[in-house]
C-alpha atoms as a PDB file:
ATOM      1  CA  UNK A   1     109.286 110.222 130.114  1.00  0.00           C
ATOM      2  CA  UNK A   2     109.790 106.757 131.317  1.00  0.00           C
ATOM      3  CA  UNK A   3     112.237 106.649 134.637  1.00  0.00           C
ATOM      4  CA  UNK A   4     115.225 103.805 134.471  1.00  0.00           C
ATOM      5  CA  UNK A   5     118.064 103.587 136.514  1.00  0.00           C
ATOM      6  CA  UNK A   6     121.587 105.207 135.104  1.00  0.00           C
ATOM      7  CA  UNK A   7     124.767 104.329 136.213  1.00  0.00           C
ATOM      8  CA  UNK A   8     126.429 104.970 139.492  1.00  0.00           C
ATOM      9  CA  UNK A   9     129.818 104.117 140.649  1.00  0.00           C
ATOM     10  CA  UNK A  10     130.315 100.684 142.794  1.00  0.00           C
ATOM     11  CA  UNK A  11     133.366  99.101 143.009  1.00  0.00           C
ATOM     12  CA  UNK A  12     132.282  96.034 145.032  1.00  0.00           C
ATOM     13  CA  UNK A  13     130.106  94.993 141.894  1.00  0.00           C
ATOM     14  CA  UNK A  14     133.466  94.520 139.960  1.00  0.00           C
ATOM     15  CA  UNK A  15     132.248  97.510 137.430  1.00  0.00           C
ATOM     16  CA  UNK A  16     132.082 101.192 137.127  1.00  0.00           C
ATOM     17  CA  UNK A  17     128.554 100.826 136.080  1.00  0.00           C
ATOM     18  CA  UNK A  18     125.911  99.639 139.050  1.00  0.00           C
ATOM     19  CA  UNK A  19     122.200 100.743 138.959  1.00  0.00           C
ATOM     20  CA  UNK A  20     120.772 102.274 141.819  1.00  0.00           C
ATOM     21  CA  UNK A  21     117.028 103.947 142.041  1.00  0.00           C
ATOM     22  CA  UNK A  22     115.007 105.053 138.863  1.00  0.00           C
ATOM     23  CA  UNK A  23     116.249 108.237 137.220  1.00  0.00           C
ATOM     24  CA  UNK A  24     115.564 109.159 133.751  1.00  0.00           C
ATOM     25  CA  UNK A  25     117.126 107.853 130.656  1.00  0.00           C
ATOM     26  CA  UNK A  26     117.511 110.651 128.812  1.00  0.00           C
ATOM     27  CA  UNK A  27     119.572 109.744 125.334  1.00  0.00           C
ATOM     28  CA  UNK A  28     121.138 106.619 123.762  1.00  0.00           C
ATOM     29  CA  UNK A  29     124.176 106.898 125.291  1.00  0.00           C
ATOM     30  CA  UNK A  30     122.624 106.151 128.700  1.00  0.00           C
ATOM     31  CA  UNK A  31     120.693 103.588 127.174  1.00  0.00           C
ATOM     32  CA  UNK A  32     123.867 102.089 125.705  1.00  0.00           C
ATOM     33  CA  UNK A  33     125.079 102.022 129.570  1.00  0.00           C
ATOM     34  CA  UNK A  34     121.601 100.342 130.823  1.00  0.00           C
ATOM     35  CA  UNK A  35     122.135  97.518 127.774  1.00  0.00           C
ATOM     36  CA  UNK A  36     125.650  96.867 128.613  1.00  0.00           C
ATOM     37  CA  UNK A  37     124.769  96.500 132.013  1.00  0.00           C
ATOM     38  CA  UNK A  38     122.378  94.085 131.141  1.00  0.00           C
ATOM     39  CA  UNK A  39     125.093  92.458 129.166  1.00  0.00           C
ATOM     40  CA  UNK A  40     127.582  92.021 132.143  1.00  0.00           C
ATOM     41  CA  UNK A  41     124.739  90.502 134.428  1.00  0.00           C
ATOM     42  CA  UNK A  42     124.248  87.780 132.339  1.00  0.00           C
ATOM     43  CA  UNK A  43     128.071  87.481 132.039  1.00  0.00           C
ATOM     44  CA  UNK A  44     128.543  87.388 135.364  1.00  0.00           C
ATOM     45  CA  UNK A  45     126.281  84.370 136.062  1.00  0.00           C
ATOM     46  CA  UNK A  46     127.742  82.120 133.392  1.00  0.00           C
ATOM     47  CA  UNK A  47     131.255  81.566 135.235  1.00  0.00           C
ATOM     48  CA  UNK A  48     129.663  80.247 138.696  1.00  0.00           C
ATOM     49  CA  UNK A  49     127.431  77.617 137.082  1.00  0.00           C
ATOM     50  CA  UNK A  50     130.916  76.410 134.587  1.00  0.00           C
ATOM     51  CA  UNK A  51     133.269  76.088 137.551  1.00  0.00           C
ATOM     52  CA  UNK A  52     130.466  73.646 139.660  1.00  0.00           C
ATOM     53  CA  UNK A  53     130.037  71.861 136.657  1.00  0.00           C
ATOM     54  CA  UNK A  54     133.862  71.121 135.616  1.00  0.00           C
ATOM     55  CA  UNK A  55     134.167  70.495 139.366  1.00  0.00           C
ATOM     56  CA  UNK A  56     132.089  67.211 138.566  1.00  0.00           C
ATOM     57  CA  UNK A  57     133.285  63.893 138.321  1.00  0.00           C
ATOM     58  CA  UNK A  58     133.443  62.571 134.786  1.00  0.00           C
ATOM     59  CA  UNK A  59     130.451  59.930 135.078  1.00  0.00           C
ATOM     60  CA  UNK A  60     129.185  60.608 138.221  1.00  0.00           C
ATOM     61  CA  UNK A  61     126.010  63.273 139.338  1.00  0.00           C
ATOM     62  CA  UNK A  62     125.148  63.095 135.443  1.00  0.00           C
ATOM     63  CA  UNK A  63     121.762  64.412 136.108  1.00  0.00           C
ATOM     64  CA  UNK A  64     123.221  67.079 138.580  1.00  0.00           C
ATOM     65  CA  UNK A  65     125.814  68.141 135.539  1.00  0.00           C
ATOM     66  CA  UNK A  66     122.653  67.899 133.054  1.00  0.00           C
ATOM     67  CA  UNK A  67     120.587  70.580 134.780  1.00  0.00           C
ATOM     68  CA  UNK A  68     123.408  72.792 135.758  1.00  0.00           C
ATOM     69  CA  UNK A  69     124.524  72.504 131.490  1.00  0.00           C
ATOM     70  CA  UNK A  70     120.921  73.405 130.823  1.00  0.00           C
ATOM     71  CA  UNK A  71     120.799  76.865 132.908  1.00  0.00           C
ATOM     72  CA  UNK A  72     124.723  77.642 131.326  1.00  0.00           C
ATOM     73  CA  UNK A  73     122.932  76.876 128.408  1.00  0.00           C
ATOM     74  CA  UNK A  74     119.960  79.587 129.106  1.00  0.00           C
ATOM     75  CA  UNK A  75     122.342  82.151 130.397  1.00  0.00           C
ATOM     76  CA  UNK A  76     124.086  81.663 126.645  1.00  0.00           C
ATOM     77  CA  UNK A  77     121.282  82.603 125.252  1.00  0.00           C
ATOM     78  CA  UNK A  78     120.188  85.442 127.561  1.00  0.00           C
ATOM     79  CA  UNK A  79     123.756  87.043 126.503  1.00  0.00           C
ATOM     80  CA  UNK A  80     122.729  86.625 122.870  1.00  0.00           C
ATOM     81  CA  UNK A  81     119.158  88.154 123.355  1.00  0.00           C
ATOM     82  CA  UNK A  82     121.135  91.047 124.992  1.00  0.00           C
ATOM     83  CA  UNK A  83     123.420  91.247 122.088  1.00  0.00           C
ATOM     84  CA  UNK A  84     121.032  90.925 119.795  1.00  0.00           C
ATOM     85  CA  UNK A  85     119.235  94.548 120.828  1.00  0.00           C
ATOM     86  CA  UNK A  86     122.511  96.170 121.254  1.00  0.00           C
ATOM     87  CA  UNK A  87     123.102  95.487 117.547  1.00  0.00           C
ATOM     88  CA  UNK A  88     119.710  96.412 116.781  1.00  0.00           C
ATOM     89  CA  UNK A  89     120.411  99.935 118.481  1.00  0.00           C
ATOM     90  CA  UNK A  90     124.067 100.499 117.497  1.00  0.00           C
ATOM     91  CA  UNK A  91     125.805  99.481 120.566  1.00  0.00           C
ATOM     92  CA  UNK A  92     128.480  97.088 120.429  1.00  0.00           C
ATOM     93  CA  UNK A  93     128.483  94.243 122.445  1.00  0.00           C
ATOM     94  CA  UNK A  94     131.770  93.960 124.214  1.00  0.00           C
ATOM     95  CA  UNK A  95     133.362  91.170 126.616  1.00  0.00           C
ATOM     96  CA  UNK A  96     136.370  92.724 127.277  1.00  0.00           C
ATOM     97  CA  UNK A  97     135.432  96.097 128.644  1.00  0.00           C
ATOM     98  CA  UNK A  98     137.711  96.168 132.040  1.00  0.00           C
ATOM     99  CA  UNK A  99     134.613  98.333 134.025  1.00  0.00           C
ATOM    100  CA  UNK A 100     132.351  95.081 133.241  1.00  0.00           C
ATOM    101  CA  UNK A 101     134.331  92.273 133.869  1.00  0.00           C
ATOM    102  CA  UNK A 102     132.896  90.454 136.885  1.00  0.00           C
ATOM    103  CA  UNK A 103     134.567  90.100 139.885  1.00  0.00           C
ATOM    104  CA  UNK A 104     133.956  87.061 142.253  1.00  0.00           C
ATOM    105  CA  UNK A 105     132.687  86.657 145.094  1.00  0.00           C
ATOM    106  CA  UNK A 106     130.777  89.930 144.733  1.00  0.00           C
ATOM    107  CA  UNK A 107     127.184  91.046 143.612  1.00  0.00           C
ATOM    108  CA  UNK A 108     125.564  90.890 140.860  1.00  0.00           C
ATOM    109  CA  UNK A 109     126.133  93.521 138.106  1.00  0.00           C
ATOM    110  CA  UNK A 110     122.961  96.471 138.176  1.00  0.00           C
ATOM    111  CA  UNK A 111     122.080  95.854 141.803  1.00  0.00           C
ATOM    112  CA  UNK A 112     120.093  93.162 140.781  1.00  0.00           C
ATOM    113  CA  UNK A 113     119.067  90.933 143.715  1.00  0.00           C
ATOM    114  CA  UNK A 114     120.876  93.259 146.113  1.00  0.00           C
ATOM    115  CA  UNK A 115     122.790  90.787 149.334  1.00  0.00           C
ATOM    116  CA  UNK A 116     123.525  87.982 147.106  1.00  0.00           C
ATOM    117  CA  UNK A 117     126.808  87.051 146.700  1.00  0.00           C
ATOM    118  CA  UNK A 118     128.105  85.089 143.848  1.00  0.00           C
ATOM    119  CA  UNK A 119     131.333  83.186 144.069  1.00  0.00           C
ATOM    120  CA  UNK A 120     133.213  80.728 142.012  1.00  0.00           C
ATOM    121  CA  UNK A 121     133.865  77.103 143.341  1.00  0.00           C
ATOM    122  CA  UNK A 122     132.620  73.384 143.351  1.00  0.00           C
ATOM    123  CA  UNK A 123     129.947  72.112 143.040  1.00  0.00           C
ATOM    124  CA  UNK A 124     127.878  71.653 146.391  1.00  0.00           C
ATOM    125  CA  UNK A 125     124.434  71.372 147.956  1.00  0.00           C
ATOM    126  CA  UNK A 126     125.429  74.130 150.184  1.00  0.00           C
ATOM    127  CA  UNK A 127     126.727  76.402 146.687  1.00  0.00           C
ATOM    128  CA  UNK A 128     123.202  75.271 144.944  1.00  0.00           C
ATOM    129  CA  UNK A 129     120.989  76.994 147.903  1.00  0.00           C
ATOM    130  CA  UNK A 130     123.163  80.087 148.946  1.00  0.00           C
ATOM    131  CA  UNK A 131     123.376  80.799 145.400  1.00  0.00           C
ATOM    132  CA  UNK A 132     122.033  79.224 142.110  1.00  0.00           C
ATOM    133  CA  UNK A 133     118.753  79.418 143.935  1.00  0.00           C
ATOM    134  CA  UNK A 134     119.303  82.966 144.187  1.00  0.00           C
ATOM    135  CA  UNK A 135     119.858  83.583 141.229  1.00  0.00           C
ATOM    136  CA  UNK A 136     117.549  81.181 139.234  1.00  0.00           C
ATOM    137  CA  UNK A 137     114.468  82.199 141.591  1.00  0.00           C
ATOM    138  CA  UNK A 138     111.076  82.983 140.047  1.00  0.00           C
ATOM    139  CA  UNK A 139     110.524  86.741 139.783  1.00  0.00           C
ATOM    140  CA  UNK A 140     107.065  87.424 138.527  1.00  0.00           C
ATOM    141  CA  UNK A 141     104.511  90.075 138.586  1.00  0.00           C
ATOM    142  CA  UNK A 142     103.060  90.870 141.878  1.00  0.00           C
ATOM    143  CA  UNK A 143      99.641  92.021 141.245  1.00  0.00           C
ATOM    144  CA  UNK A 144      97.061  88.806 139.580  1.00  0.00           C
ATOM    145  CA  UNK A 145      96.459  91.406 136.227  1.00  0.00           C
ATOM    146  CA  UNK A 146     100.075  91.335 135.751  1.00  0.00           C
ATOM    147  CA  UNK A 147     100.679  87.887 136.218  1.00  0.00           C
ATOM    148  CA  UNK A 148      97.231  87.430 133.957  1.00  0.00           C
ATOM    149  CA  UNK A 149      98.741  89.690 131.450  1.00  0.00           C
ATOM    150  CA  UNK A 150     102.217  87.491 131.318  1.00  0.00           C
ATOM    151  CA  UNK A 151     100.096  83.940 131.021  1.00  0.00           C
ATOM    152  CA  UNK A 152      97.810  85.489 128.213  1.00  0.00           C
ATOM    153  CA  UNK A 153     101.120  86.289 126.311  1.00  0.00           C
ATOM    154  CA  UNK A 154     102.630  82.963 126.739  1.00  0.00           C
ATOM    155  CA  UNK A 155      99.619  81.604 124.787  1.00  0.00           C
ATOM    156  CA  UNK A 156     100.578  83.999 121.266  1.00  0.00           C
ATOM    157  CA  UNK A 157     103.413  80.884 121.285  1.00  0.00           C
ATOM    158  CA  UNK A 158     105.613  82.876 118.600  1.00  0.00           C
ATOM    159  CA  UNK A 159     107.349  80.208 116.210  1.00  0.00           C
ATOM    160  CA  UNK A 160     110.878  81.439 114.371  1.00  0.00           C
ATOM    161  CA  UNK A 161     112.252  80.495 111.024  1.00  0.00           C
ATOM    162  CA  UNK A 162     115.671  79.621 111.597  1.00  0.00           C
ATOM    163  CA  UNK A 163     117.113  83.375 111.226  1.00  0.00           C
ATOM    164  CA  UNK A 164     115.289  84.241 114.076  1.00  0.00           C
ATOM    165  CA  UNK A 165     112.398  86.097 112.621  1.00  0.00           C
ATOM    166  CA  UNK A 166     108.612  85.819 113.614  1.00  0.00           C
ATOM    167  CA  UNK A 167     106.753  83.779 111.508  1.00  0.00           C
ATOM    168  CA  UNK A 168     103.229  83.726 113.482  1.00  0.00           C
ATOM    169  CA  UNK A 169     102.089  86.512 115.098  1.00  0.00           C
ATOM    170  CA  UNK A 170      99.414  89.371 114.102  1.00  0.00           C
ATOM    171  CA  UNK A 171     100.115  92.797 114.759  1.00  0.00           C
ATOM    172  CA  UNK A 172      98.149  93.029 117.699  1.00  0.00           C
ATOM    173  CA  UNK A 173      99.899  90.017 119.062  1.00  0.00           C
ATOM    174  CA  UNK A 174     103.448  91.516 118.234  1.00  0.00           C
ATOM    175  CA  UNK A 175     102.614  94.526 120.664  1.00  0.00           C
ATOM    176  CA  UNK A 176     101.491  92.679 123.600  1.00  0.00           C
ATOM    177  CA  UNK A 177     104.800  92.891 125.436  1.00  0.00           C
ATOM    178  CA  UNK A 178     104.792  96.577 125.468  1.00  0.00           C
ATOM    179  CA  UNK A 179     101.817  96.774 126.776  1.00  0.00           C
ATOM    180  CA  UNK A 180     102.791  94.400 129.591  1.00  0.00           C
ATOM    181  CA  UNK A 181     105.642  95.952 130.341  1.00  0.00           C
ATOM    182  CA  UNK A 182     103.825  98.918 130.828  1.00  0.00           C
ATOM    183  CA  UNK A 183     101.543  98.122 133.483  1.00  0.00           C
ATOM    184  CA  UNK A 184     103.983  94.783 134.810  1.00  0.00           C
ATOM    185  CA  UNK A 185     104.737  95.799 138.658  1.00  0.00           C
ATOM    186  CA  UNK A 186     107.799  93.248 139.778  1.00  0.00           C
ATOM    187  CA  UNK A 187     109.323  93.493 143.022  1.00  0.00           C
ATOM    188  CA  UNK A 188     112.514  95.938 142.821  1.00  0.00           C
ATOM    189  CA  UNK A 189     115.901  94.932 142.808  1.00  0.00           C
ATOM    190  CA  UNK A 190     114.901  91.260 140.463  1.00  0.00           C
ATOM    191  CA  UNK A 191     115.651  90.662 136.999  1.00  0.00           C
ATOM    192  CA  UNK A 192     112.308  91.561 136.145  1.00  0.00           C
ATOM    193  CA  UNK A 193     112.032  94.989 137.702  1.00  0.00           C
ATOM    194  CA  UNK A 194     115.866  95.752 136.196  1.00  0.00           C
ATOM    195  CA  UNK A 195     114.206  94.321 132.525  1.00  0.00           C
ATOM    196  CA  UNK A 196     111.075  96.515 132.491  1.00  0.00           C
ATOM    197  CA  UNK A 197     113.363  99.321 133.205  1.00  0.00           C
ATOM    198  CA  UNK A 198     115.368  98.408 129.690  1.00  0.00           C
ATOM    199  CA  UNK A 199     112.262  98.000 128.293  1.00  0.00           C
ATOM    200  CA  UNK A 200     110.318 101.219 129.045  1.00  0.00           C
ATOM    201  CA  UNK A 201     113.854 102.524 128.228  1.00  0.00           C
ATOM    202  CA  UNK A 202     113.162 101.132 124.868  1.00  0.00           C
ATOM    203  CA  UNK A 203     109.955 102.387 124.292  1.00  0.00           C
ATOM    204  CA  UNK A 204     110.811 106.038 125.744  1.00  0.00           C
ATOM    205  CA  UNK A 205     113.351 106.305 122.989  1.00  0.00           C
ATOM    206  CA  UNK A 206     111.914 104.752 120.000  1.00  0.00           C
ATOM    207  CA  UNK A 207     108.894 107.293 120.607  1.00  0.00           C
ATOM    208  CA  UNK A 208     111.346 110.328 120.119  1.00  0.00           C
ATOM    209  CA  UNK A 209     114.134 109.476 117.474  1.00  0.00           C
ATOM    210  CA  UNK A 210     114.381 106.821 115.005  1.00  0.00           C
ATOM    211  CA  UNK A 211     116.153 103.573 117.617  1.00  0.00           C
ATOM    212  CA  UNK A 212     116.789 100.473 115.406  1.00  0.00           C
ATOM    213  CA  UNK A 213     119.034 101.549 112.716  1.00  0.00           C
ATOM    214  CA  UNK A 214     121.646  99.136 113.770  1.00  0.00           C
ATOM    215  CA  UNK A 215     123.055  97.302 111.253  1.00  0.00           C
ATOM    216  CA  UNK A 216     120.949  93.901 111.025  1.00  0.00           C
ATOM    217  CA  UNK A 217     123.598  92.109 109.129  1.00  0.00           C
ATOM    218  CA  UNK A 218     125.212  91.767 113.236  1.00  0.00           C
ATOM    219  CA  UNK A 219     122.422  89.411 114.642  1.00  0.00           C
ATOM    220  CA  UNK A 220     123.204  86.168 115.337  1.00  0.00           C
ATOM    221  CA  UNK A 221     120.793  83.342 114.878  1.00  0.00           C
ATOM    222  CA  UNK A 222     120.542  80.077 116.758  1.00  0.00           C
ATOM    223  CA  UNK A 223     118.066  77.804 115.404  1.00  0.00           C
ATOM    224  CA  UNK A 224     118.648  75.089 118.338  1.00  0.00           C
ATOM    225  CA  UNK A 225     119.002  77.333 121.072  1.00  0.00           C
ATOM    226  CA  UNK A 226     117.411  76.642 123.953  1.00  0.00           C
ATOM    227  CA  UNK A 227     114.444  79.106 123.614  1.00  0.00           C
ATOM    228  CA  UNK A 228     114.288  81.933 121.155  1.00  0.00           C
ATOM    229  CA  UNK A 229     116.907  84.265 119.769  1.00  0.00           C
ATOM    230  CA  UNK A 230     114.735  86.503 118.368  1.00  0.00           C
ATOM    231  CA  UNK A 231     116.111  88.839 115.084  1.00  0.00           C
ATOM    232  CA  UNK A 232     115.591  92.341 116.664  1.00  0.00           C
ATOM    233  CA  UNK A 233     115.207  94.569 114.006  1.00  0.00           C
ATOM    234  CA  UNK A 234     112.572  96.992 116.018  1.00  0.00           C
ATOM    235  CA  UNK A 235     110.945  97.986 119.020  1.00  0.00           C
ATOM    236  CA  UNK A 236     108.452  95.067 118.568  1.00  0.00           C
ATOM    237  CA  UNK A 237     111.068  92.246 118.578  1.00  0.00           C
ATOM    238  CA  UNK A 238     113.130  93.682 121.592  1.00  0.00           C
ATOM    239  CA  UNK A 239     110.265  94.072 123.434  1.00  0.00           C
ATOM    240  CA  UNK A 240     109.743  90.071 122.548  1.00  0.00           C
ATOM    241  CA  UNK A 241     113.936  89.094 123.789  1.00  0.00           C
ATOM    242  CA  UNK A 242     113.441  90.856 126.567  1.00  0.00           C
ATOM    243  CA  UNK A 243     110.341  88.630 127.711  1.00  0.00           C
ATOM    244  CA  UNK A 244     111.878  85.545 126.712  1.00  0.00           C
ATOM    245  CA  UNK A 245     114.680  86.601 129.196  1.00  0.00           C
ATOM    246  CA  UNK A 246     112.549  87.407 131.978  1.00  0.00           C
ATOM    247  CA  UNK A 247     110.429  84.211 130.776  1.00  0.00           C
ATOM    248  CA  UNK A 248     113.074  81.929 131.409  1.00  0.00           C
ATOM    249  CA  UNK A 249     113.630  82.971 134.710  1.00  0.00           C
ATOM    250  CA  UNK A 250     110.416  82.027 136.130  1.00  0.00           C
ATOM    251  CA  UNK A 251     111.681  78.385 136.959  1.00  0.00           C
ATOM    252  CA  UNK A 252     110.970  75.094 135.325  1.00  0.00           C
ATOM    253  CA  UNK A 253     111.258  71.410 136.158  1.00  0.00           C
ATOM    254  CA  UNK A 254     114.521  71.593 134.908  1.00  0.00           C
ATOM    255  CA  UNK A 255     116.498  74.449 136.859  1.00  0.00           C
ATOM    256  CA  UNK A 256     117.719  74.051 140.161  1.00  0.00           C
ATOM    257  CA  UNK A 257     115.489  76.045 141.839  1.00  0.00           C
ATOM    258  CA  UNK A 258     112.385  73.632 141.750  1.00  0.00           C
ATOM    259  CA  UNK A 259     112.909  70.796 144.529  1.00  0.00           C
ATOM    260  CA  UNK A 260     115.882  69.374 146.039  1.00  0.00           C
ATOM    261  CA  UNK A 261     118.688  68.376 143.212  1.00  0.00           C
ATOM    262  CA  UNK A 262     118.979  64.785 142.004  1.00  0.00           C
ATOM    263  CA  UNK A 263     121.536  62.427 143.503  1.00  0.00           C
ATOM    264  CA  UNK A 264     124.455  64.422 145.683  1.00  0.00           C
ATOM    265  CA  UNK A 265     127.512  66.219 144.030  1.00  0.00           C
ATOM    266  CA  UNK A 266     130.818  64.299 144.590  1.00  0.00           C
END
């Protein structure tokens, strides 16, 4: 049986519901606790990047306001991914549980990216290294198979129609993220590590009981999001959100983490 961490009690994370260690997942209701952890970490990160980016002036640091929009934008759609499996597996998504409702300045939910400290406030070179950098940095496979494995996936390029379904993809292709999330080795305490734990979570269960009997009349579509919202209707398309979530955190010319920011925030 696959090991993934269960919750533990931290109050400093703003939650009742932190991660710490692997132990095993044994049924869906601790799987329902993993996902809604996931669901609160990318919560949490969505409020720092909105209050730097009203704290712009209208007009001015326009490219500064465009990149910081773009990762909001990402983090949307990470929340949606998430929300999209909880459906899938007959978990509610929920905003306005009390033990998940970030606090700030504090960590990040799931003891994710353990000594950062995320805080709301303006918009600053100083903010955009302590902490968006933190957040937004790279986390990929140690080992070069891994890190093979992920690039050889990137090249299946799955296309959706506009409900979010997979229109490309042969079966063989369709099962290449489980079998790179078995063997992926990130660092622990990154986004990665705490998604292959969901993941192999995933897998663990679907192997035993019958998982994805959600109601699929509850996932959302997006045709102009910025990436894929896939439809997750089984173990297959999870597997495929979950990727594009880790994916997106690898860094690209347009996040803050690659090179200085444009211009200077006002």
């Amino acid at each position: 049986m696959n090991e993934t961490s269960t919750p533990t009690k931290d109050a400093r994370a703003g939650n009742d519901h932190a991660f710490s260690g692997a132990v095993t997942v044994h049924d869906r209701a601790e799987l329902y606790d993993l996902l809604r952890m996931a669901l609160a970490l990318e919560h949490s990160t969505i409020p720092p990047y909105l209050c730097a980016l009203f704290s712009l002036k209208d007009g001015q640091n326009r490219e500064v306001a465009g990149i910081i929009r773009s990762v909001v934008m990402e983090e949307m759609l990470h929340m949606a991914l998430v929300g999209n499996i909880m459906n899938a597996v007959g978990v509610t998504p929920r905003f306005d549980d009390p033990g998940l409702v970030p606090v700030y300045p504090g960590p990040l939910p799931g003891g994710v990216l353990p000594g950062l400290e995320v805080s709301l406030g303006a918009c600053s070179i100083e903010r955009v290294r302590s902490e968006f950098m933190g957040i937004e940095r790279p986390h990929v496979p140690l080992a070069p198979a891994s890190q093979r494995a992920l690039a050889a996936i990137a090249e299946h390029d799955p296309v959706l129609d506009d409900d979010g379904n997979i229109q490309n993809l042969t079966a063989e292709a369709l099962d290449a993220p489980r079998r790179f999330f078995a063997q992926a080795d990130y660092e622990d305490g990154t986004v990665g590590a705490f998604y292959q734990q969901v993941a192999l979570a995933l897998v663990d269960l679907d192997a035993r009981e019958n998982l994805f009997d959600g109601d699929p009349r509850r996932q959302v579509s997006w045709p102009t999001a910025p990436g894929r919202l896939y439809r997750v209707t089984d173990l297959q398309t999870a597997l495929w959100a979950i990727l594009e979530i880790v994916g997106q955190g690898e860094g690209h010319a347009q996040d803050p983490t690659v090179g200085p920011l444009p211009g200077k925030a006002s």
